[in-house]
N, C-alpha and C. Protein backbone atom coordinates (compact mmCIF):
# COMPACT_ATOMS: atom_id res chain seq x y z
N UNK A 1 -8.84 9.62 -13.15
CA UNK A 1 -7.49 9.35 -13.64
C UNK A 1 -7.26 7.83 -13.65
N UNK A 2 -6.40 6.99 -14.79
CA UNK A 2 -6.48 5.65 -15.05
C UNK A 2 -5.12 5.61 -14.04
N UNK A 3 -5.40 4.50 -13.40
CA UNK A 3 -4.22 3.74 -12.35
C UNK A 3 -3.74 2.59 -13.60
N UNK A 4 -2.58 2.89 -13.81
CA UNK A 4 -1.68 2.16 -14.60
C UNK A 4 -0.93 1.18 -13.60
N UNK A 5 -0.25 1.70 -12.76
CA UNK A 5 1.05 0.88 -11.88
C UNK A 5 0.42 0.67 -10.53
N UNK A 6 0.66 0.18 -9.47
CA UNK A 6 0.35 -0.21 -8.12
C UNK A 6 2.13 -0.83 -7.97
N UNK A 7 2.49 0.10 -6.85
CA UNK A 7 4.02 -0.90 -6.57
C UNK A 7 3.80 -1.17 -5.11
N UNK A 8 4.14 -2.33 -4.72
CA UNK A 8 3.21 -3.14 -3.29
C UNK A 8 5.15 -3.33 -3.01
N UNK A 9 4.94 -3.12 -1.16
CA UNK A 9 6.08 -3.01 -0.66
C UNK A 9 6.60 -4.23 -0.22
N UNK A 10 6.28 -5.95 -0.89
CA UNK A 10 6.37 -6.83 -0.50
C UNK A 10 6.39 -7.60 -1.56
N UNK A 11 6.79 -9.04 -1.93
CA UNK A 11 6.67 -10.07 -2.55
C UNK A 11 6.06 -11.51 -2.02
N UNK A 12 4.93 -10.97 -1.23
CA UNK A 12 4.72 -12.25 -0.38
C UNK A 12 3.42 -12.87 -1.37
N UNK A 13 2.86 -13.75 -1.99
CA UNK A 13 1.61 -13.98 -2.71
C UNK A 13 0.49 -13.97 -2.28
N UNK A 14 0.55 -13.88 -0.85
CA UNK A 14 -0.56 -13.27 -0.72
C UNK A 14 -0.90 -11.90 -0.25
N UNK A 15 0.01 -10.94 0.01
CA UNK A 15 -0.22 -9.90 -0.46
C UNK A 15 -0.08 -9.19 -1.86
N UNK A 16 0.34 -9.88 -2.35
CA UNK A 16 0.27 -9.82 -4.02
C UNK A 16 -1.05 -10.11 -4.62
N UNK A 17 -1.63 -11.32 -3.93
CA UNK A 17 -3.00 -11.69 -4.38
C UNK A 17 -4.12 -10.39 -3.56
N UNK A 18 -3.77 -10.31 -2.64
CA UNK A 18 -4.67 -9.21 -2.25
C UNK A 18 -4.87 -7.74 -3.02
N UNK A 19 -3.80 -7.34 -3.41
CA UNK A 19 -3.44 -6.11 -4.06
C UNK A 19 -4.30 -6.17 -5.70
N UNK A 20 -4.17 -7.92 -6.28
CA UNK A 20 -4.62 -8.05 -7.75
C UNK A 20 -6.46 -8.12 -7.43
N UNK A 21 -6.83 -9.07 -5.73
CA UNK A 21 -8.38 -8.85 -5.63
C UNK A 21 -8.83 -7.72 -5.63
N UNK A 22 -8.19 -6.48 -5.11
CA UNK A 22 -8.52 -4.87 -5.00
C UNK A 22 -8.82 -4.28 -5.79
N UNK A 23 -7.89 -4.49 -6.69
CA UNK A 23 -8.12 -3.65 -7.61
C UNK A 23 -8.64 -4.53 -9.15
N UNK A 24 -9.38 -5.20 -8.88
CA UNK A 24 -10.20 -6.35 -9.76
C UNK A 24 -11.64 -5.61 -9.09
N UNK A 25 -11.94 -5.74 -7.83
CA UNK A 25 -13.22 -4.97 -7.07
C UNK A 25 -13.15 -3.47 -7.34
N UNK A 26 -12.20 -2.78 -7.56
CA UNK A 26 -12.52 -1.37 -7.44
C UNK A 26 -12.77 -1.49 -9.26
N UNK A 27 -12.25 -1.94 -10.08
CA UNK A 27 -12.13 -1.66 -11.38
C UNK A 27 -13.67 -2.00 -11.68
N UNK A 28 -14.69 -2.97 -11.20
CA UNK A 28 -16.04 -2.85 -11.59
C UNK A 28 -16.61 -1.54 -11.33
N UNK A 29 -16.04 -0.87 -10.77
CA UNK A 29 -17.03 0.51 -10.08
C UNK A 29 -16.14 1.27 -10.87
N UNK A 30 -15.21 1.61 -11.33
CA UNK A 30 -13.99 2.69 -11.82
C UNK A 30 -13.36 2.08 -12.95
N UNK A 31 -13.70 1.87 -14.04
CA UNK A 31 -12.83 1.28 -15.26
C UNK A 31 -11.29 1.73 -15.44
N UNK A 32 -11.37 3.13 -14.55
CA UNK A 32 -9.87 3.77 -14.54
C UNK A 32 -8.75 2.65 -14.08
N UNK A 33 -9.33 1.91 -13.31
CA UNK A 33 -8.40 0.60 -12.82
C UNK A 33 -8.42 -0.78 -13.27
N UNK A 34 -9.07 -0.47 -14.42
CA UNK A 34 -8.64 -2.18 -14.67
C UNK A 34 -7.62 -2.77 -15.48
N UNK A 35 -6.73 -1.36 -15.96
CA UNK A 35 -5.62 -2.02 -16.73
C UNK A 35 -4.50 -1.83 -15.61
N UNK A 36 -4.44 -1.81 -14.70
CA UNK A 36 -3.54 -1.30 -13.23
C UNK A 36 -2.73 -2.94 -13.66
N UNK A 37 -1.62 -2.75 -13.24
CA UNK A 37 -0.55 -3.93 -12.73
C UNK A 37 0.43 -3.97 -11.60
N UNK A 38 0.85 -4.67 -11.43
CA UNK A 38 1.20 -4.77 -9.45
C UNK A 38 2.79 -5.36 -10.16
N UNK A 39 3.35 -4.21 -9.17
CA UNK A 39 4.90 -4.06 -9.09
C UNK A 39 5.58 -5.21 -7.67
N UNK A 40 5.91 -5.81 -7.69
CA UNK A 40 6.16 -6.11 -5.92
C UNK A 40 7.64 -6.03 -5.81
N UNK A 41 8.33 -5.83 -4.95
CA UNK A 41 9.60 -5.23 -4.39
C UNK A 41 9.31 -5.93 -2.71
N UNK A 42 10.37 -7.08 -2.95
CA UNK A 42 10.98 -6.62 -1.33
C UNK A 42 11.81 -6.30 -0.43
N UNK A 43 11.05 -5.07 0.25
CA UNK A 43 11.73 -4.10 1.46
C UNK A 43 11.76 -4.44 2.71
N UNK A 44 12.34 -4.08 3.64
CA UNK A 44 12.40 -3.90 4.95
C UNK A 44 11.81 -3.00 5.69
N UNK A 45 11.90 -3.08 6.75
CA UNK A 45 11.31 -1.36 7.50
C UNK A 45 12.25 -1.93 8.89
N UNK A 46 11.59 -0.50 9.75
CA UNK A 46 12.74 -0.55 10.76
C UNK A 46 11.89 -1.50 12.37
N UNK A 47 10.98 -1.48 11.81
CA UNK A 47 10.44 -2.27 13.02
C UNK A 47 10.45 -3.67 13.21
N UNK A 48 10.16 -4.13 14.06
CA UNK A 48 9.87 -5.45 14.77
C UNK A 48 9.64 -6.73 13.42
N UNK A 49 10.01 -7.87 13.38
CA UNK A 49 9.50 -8.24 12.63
C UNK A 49 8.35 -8.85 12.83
N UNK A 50 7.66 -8.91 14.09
CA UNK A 50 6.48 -8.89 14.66
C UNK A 50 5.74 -7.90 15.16
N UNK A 51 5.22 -7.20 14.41
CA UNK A 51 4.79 -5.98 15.22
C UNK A 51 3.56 -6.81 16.28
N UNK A 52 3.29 -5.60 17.22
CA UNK A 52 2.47 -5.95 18.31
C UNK A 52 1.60 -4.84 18.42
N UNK A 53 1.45 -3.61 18.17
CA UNK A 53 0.70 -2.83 18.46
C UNK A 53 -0.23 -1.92 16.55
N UNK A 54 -1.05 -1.28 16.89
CA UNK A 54 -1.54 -0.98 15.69
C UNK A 54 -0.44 0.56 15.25
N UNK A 55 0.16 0.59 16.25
CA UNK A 55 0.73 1.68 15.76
C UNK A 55 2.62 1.14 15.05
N UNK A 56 2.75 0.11 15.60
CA UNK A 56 3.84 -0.45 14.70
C UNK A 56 3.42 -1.02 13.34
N UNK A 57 2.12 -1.97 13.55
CA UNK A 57 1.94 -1.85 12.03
C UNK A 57 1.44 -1.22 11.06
N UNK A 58 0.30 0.51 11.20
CA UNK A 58 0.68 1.03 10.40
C UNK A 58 1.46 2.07 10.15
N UNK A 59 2.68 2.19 11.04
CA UNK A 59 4.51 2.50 10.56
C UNK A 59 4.71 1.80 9.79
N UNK A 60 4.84 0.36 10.11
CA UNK A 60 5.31 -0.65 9.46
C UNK A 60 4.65 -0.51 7.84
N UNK A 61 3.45 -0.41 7.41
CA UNK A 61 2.58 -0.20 6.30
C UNK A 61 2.98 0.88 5.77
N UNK A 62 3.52 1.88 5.51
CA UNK A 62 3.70 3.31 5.47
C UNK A 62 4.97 2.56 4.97
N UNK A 63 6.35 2.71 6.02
CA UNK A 63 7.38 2.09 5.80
C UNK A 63 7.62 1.68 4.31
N UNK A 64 6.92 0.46 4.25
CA UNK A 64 7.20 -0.59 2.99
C UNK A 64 6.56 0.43 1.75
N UNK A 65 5.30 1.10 1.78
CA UNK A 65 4.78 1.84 0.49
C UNK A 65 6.17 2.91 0.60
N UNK A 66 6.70 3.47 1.11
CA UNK A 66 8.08 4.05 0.78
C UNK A 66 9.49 3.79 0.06
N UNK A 67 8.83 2.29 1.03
CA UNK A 67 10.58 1.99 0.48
C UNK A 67 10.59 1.08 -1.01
N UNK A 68 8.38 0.78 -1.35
CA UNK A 68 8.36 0.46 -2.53
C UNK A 68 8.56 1.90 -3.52
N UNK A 69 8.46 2.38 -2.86
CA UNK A 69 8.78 3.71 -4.05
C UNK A 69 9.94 4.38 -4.45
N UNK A 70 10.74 4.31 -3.15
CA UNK A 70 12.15 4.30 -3.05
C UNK A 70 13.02 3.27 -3.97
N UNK A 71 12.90 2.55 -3.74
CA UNK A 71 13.16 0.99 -4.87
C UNK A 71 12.86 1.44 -6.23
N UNK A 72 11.70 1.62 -6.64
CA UNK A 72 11.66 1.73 -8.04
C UNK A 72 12.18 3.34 -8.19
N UNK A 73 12.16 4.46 -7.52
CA UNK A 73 12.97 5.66 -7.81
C UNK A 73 14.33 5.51 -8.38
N UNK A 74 14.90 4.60 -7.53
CA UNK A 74 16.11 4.19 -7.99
C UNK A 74 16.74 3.73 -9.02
N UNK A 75 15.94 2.92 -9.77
CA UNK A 75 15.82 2.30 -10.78
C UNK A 75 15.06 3.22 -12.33
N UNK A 76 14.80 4.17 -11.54
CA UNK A 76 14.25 5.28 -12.63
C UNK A 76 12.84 5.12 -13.17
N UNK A 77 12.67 4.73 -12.16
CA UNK A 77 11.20 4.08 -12.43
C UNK A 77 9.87 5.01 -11.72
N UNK A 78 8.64 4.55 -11.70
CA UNK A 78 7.77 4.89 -10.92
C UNK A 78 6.25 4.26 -11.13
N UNK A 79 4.99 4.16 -9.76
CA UNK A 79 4.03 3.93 -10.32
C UNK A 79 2.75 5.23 -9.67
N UNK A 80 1.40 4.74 -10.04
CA UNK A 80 0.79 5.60 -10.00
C UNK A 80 0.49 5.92 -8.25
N UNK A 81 0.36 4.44 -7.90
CA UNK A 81 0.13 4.45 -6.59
C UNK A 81 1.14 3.50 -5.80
N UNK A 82 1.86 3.78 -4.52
CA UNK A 82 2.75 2.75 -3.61
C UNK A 82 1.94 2.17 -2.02
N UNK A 83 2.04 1.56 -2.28
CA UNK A 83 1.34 0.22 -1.05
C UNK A 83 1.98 -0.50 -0.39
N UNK A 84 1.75 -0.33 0.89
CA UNK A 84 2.46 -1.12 2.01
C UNK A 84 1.17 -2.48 2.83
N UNK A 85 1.98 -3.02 3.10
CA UNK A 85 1.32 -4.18 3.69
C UNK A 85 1.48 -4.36 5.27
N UNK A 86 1.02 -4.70 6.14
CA UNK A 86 1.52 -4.87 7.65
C UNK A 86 0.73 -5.61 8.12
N UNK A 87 1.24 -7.20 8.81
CA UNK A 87 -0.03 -7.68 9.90
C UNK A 87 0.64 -8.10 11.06
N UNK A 88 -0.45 -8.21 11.87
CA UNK A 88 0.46 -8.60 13.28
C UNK A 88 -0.86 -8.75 14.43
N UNK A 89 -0.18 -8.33 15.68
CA UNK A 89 -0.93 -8.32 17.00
C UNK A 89 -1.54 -7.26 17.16
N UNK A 90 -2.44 -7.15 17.92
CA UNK A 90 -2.80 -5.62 18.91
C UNK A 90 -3.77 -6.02 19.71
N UNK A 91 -2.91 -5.90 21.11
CA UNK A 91 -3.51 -6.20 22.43
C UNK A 91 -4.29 -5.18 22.69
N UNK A 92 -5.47 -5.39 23.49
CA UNK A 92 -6.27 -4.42 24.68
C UNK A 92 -6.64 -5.12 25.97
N UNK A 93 -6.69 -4.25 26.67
CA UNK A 93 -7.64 -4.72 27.83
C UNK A 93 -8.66 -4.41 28.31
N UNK A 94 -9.37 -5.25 28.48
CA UNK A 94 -11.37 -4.42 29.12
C UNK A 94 -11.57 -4.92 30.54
N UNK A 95 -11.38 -4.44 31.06
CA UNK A 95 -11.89 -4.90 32.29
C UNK A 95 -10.99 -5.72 33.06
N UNK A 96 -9.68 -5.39 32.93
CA UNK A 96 -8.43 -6.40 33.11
C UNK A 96 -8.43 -7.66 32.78
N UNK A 97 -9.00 -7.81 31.97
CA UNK A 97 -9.30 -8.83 30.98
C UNK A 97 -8.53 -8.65 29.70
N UNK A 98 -6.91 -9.13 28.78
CA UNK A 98 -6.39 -8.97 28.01
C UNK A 98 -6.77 -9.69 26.77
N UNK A 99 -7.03 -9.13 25.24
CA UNK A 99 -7.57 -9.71 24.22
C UNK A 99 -6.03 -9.21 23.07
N UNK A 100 -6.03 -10.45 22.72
CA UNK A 100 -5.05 -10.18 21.61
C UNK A 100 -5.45 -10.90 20.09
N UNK A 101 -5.91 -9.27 18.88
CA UNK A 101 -6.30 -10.14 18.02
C UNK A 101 -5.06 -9.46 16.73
N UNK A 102 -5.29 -10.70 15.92
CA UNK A 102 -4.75 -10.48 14.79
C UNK A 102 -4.98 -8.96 14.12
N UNK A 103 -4.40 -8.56 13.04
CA UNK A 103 -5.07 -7.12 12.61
C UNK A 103 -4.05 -6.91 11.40
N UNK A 104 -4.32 -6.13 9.94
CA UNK A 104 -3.18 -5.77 9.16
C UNK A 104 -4.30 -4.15 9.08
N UNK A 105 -2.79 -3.94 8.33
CA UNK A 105 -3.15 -2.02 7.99
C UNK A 105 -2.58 -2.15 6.32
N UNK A 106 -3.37 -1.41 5.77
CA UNK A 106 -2.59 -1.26 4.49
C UNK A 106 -2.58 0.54 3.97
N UNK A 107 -1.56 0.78 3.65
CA UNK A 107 -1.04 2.34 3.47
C UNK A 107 -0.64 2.67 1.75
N UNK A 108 -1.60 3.53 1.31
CA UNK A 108 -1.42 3.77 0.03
C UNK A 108 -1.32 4.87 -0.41
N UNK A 109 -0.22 5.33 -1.39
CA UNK A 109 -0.13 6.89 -1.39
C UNK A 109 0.57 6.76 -2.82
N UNK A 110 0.19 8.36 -3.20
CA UNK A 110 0.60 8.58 -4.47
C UNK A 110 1.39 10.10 -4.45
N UNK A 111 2.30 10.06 -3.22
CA UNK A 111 2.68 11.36 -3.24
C UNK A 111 2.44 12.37 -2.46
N UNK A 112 0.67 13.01 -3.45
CA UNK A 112 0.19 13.85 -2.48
C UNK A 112 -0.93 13.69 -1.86
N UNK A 113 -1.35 12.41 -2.33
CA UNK A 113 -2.39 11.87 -1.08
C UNK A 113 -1.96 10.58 -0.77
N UNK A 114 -2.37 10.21 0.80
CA UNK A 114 -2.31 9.08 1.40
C UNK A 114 -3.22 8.97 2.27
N UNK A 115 -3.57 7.46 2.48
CA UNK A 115 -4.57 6.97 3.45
C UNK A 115 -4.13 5.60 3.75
N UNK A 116 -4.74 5.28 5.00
CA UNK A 116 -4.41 3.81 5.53
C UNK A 116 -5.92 3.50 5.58
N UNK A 117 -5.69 2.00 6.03
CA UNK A 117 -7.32 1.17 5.84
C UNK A 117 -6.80 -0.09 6.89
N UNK A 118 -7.87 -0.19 7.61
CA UNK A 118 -7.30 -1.33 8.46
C UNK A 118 -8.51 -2.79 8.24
N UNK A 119 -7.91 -4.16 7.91
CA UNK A 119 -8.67 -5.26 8.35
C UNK A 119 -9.31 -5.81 8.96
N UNK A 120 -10.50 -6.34 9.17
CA UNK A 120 -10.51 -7.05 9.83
C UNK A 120 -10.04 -7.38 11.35
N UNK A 121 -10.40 -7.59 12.13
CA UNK A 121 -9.31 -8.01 13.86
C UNK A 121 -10.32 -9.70 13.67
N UNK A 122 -9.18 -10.79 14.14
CA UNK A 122 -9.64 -11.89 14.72
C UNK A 122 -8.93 -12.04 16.30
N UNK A 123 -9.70 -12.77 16.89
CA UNK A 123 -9.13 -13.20 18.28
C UNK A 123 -7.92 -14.19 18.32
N UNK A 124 -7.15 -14.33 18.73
CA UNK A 124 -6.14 -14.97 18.68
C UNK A 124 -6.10 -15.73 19.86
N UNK A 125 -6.14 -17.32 19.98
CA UNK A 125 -5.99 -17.85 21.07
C UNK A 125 -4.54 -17.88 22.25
N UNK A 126 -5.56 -17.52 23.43
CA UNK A 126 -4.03 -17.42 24.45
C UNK A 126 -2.71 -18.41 24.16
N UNK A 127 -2.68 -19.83 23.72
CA UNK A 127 -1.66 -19.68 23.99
C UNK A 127 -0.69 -19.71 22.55
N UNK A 128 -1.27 -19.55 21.37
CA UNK A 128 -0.80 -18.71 19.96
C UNK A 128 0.25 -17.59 20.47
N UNK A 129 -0.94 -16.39 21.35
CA UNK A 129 -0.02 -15.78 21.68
C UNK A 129 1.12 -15.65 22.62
N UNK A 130 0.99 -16.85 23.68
CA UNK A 130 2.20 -16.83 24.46
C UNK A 130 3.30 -17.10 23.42
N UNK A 131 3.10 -18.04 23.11
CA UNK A 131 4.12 -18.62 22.01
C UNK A 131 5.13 -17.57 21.11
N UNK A 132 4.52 -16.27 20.92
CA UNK A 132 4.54 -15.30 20.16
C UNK A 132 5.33 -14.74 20.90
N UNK A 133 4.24 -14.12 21.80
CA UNK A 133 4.85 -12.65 22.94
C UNK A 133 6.26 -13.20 23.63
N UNK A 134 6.16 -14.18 24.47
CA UNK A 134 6.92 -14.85 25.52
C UNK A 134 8.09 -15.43 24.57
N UNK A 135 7.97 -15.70 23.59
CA UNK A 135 8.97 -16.44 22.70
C UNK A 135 9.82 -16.04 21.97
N UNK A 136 8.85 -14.74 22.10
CA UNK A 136 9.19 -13.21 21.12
C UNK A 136 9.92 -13.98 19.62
N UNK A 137 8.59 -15.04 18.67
CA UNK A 137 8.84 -14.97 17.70
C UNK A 137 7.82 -15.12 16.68
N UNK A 138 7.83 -14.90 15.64
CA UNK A 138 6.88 -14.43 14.56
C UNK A 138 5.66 -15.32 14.37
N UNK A 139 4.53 -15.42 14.41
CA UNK A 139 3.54 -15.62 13.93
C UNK A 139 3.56 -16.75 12.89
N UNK A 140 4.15 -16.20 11.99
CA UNK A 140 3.93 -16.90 10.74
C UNK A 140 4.92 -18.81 11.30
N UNK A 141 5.82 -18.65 12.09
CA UNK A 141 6.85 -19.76 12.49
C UNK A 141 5.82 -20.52 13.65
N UNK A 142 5.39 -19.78 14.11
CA UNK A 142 4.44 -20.52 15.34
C UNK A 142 3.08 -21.20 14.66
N UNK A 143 2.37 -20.47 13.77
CA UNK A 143 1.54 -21.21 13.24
C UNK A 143 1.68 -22.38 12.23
N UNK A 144 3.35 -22.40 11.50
CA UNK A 144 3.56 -23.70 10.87
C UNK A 144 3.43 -24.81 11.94
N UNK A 145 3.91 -24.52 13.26
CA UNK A 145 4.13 -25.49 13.78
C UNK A 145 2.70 -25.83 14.22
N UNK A 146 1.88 -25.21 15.13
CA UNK A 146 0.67 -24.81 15.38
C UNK A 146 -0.38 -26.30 13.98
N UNK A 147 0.34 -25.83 12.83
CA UNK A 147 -0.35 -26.36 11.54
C UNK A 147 0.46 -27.81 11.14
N UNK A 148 1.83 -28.21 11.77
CA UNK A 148 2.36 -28.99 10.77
C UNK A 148 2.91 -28.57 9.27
N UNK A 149 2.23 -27.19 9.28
CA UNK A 149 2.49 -26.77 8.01
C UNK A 149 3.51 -26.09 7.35
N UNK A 150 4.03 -25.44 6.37
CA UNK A 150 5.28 -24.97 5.69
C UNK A 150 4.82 -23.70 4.99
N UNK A 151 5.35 -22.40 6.03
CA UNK A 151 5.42 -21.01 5.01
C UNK A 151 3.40 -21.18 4.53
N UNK A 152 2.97 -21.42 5.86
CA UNK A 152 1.31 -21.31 5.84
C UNK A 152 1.30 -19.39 5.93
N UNK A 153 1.83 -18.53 6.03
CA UNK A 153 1.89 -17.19 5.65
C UNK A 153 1.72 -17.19 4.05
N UNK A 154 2.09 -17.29 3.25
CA UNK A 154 2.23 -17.51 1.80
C UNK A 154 1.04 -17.92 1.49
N UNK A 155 0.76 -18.73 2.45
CA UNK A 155 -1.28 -19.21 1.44
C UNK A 155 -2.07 -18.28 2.41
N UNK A 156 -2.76 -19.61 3.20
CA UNK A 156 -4.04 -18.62 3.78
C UNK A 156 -3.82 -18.32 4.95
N UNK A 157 -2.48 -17.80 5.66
CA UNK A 157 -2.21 -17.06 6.72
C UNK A 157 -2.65 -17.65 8.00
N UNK A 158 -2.25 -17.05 8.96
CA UNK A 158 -2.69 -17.58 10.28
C UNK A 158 -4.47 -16.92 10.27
N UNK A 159 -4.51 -16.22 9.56
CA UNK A 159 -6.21 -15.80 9.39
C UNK A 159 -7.05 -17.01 8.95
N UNK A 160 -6.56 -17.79 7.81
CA UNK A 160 -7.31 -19.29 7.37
C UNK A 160 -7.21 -20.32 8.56
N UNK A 161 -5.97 -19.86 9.06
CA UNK A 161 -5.69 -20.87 10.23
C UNK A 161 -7.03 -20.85 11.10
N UNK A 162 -7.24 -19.83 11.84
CA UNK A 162 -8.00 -19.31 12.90
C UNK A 162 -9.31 -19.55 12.52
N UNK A 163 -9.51 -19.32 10.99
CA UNK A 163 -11.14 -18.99 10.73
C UNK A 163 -11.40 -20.13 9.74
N UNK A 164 -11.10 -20.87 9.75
CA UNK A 164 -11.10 -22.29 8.94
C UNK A 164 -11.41 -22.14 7.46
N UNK A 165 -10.40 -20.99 7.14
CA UNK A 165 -10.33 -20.78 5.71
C UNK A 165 -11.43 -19.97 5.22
N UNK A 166 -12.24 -19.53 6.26
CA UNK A 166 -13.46 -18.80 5.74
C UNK A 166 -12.70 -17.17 5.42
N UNK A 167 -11.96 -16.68 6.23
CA UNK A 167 -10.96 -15.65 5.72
C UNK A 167 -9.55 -15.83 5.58
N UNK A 168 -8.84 -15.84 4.16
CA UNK A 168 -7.67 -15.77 3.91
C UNK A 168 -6.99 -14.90 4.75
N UNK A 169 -5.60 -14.65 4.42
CA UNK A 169 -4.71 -13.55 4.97
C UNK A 169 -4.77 -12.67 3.61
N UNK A 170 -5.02 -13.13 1.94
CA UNK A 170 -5.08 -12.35 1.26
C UNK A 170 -6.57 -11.76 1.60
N UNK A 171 -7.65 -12.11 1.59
CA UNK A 171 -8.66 -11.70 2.00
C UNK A 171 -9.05 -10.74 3.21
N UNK A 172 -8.03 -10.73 3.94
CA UNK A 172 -8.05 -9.88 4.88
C UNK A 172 -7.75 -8.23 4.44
N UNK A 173 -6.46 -8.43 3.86
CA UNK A 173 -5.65 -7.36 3.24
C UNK A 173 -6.57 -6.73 2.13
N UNK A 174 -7.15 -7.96 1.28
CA UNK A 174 -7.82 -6.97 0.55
C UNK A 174 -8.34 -6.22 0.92
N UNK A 175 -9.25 -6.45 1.63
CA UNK A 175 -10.45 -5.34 2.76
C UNK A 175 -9.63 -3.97 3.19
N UNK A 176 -8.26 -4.27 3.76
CA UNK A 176 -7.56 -3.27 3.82
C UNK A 176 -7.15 -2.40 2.99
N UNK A 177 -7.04 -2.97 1.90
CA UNK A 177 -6.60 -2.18 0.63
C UNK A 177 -7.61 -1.31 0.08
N UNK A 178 -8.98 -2.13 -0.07
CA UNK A 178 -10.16 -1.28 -0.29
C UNK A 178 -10.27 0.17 0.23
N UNK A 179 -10.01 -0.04 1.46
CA UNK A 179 -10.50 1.20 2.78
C UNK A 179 -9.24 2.05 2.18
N UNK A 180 -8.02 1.82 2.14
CA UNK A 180 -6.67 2.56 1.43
C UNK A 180 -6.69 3.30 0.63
N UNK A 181 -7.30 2.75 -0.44
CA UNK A 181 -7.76 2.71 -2.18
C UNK A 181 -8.78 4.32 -1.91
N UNK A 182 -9.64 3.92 -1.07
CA UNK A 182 -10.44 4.75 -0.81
C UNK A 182 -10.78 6.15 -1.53
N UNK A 183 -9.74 7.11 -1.23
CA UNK A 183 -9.42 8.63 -1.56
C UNK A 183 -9.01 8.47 -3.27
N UNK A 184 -8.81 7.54 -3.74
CA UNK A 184 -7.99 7.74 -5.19
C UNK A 184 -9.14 6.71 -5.95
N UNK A 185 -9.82 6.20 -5.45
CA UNK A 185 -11.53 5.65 -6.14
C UNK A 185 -12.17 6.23 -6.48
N UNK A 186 -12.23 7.51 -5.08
CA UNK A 186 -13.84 7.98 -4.40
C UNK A 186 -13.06 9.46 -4.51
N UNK A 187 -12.33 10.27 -5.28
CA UNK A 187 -11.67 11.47 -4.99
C UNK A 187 -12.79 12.63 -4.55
N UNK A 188 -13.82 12.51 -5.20
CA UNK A 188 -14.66 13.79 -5.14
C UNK A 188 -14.96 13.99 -3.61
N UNK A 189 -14.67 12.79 -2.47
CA UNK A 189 -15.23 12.81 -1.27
C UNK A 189 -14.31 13.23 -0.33
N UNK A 190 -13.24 12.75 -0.96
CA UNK A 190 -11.87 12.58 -0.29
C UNK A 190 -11.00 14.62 -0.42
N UNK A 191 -11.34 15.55 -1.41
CA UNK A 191 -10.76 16.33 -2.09
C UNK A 191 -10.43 16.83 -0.64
């Protein structure tokens, strides 16, 4: 089946850019996707605006592919597939030893199928995350400062930050999107 629409639960450019690398990679393997175009809408959800755990962000991912669909319902609209975006924290501990790495989820559904796909994890230096946890504020505000930089979320994320540009924050997501994409690529596996 040809994927015409993709409506992404965000307007951020680089999850916008991630959503257009996805489905640029899936369309060499599936021609059904290469006339696809990306809707973006931005929504809210009810969580944190930092999530911290993998289970807030893919709520949070889920969330936004809803309320991108919700949005264009409204409007009388619709697409083939709705996509949510989510990145954040997720702590563990090994050995009472605490690791806190970066992580996004991306959640894609068309109704009657859905799947999530998760990124990538980078390590996040301790005190990134005090700054975060203890400060209890967003990521994206700590790493401008962290950078000198301005709305460094919008380019190459605190992921370029960390990995010296060798992985974007769109580059991350894509990967997520891939794994998402998954069931509506690959249906015969997925049925």
């Amino acid at each position: 089946m040809p994927v015409k629409t993709i409506a992404l639960g965000s307007d951020r450019a680089a999850k916008i850019m991630a959503v257009r690398a996805s489905i640029a990679r899936i369309a060499a393997i599936d021609s059904g996707w290469s006339e696809a175009t990306v809707v973006a809408r931005s929504v809210t959800t009810s969580l944190p605006a930092m999530p911290m755990t993998d289970w807030q962000l893919m709520q949070g991912a889920r969330e936004r592919a809803l309320a991108a669909r919700d949005s264009l319902k409204s409007r009388r609209l619709e697409a083939d597939i709705y996509v949510g975006l989510e990145g954040g924290f997720h702590s563990i501990s090994i050995e009472g030893e605490w690791h806190t790495f970066l992580r996004g989820w991306a959640y894609a559904t068309n109704g009657q199928r859905s799947a999530f796909g998760a990124a990538p994890s980078i390590s996040v230096p301790a005190a990134i995350v005090k700054d975060v946890v203890d400060g209890r504020r967003e990521l994206g505000l700590v790493i401008d400062e962290v950078t000198g930089g301005h709305d460094v979320r919008s380019r190459q994320g605190a992921w370029g930050v960390l990995s010296r540009d060798l992985v974007t924050r769109s580059m991350s997501f894509e990967l997520a999107l891939i794994a998402a994409f998954a069931p509506f690529y690959n249906p015969k596996l997925y049925s």
